[in-house]
Protein backbone atom coordinates (compact mmCIF):
# COMPACT_ATOMS: atom_id res chain seq x y z
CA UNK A 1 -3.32 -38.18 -4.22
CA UNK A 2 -4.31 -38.47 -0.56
CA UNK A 3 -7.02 -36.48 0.90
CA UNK A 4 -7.23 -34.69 3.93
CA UNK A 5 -9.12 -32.49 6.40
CA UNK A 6 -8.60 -29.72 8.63
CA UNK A 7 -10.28 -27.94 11.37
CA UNK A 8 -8.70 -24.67 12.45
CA UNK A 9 -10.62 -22.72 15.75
CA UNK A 10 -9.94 -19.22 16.78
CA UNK A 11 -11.79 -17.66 19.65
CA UNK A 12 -11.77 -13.63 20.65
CA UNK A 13 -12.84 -11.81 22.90
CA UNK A 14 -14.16 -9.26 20.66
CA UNK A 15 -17.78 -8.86 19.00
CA UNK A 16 -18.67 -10.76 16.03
CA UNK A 17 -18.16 -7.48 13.30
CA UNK A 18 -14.93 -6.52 13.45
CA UNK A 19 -13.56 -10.51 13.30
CA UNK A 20 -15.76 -11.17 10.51
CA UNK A 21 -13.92 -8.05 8.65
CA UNK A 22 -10.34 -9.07 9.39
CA UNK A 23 -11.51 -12.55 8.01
CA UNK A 24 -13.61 -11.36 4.82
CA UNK A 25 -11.00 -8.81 3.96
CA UNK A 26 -8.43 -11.52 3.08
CA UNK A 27 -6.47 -8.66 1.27
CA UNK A 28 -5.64 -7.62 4.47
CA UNK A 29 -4.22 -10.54 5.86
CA UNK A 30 -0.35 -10.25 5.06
CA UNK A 31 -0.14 -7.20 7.50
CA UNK A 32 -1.59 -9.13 10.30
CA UNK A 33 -0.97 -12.78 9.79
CA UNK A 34 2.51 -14.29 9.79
CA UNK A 35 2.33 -17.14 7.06
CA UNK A 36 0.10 -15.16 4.40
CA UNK A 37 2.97 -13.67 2.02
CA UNK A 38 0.41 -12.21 -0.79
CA UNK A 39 -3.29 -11.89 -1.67
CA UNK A 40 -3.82 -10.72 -4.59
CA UNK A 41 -7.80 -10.81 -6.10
CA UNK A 42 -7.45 -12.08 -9.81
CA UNK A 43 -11.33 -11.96 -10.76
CA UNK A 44 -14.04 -9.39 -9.40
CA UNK A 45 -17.33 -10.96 -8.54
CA UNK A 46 -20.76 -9.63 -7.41
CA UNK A 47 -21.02 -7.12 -4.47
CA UNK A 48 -21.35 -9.84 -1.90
CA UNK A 49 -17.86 -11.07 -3.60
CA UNK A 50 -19.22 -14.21 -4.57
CA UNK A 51 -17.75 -15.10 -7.76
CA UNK A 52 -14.34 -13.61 -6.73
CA UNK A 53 -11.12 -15.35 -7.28
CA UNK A 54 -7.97 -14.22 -5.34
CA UNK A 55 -4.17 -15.88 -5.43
CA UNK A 56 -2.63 -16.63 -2.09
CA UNK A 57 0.81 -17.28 -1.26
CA UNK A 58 1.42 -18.91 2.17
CA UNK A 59 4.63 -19.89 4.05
CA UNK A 60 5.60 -21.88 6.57
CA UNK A 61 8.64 -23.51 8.77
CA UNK A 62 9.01 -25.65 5.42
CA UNK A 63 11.72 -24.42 3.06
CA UNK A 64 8.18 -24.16 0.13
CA UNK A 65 5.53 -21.62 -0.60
CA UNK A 66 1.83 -22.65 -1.75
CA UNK A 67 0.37 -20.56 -4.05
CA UNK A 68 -3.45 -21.19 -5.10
CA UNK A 69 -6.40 -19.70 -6.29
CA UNK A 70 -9.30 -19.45 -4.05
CA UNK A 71 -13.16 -18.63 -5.71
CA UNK A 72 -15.84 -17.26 -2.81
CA UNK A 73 -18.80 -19.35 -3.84
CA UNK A 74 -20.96 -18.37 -0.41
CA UNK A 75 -21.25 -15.90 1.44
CA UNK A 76 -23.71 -14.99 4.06
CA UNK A 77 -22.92 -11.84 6.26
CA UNK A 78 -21.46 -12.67 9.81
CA UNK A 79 -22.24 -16.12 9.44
CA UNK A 80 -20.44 -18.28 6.66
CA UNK A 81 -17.80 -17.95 3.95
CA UNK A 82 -17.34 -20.90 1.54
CA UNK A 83 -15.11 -21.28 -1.50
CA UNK A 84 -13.44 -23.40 -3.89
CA UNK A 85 -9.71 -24.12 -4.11
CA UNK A 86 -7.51 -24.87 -7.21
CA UNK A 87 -3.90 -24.92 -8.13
CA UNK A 88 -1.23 -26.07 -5.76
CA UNK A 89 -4.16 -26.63 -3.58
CA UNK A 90 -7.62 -28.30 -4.75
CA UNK A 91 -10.76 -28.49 -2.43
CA UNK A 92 -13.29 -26.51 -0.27
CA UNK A 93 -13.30 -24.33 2.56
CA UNK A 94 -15.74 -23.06 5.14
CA UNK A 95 -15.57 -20.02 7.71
CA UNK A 96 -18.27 -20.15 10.29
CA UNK A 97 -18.61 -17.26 12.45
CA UNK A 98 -20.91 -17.21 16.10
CA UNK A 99 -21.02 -14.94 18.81
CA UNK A 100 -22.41 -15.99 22.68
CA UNK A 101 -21.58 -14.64 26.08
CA UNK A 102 -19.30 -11.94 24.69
CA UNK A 103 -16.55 -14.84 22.65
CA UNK A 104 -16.64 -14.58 18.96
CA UNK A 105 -15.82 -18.40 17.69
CA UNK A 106 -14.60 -18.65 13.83
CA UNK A 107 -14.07 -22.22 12.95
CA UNK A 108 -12.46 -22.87 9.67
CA UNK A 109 -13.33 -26.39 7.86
CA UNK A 110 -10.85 -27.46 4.75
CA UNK A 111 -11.06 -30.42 2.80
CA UNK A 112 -8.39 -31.56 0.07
């Protein structure tokens, strides 16, 4: 199987809280985002929800779905979410999260 890499880069004009909320409440993210069908958490984990597995089923212009399980392995408030994919999708994935001059830049890293 081939690997690959992504690098995904969202800038708002918004302070850094309420982006890092609509990101770290990925339960949330079917009402808001177009190609996130379900989220559904499968395994509790600490308070800081590392430890936490949840199923998500995207879509896209494709005629598929992919459906995987995600684990939060790191999580440090406002500044970085990291986890661990399996299922139709195996790797790692990294939300970064600054603020400067009133921009709030989340950069998403993924490697399969």
């Amino acid at each position: 199987m081939a690997a690959y890499e992504f690098v995904t880069v969202w800038r708002f004009d918004a302070p850094l809280a309420p982006v890092w909320d609509l990101i770290y409440r990925a339960e949330e993210w079917p009402s808001w985002w177009r190609g996130v069908l379900r989220v559904e958490k499968v395994g509790e984990g600490g308070a800081d929800h590392v430890g936490s597995v949840s199923r998500y089923t995207w879509k896209s212009k494709l005629p598929y779905l992919l459906t995987f399980e995600m684990e939060t392995t790191r999580v440090e408030p406002q500044t970085v979410i990291e986890g661990r994919a399996f299922g139709e999708l195996a790797g790692r994935g990294r939300w970064r999260f600054s603020h400067d001059a009133g921009v709030t830049t989340v950069r998403y890293d993924s490697r399969q």
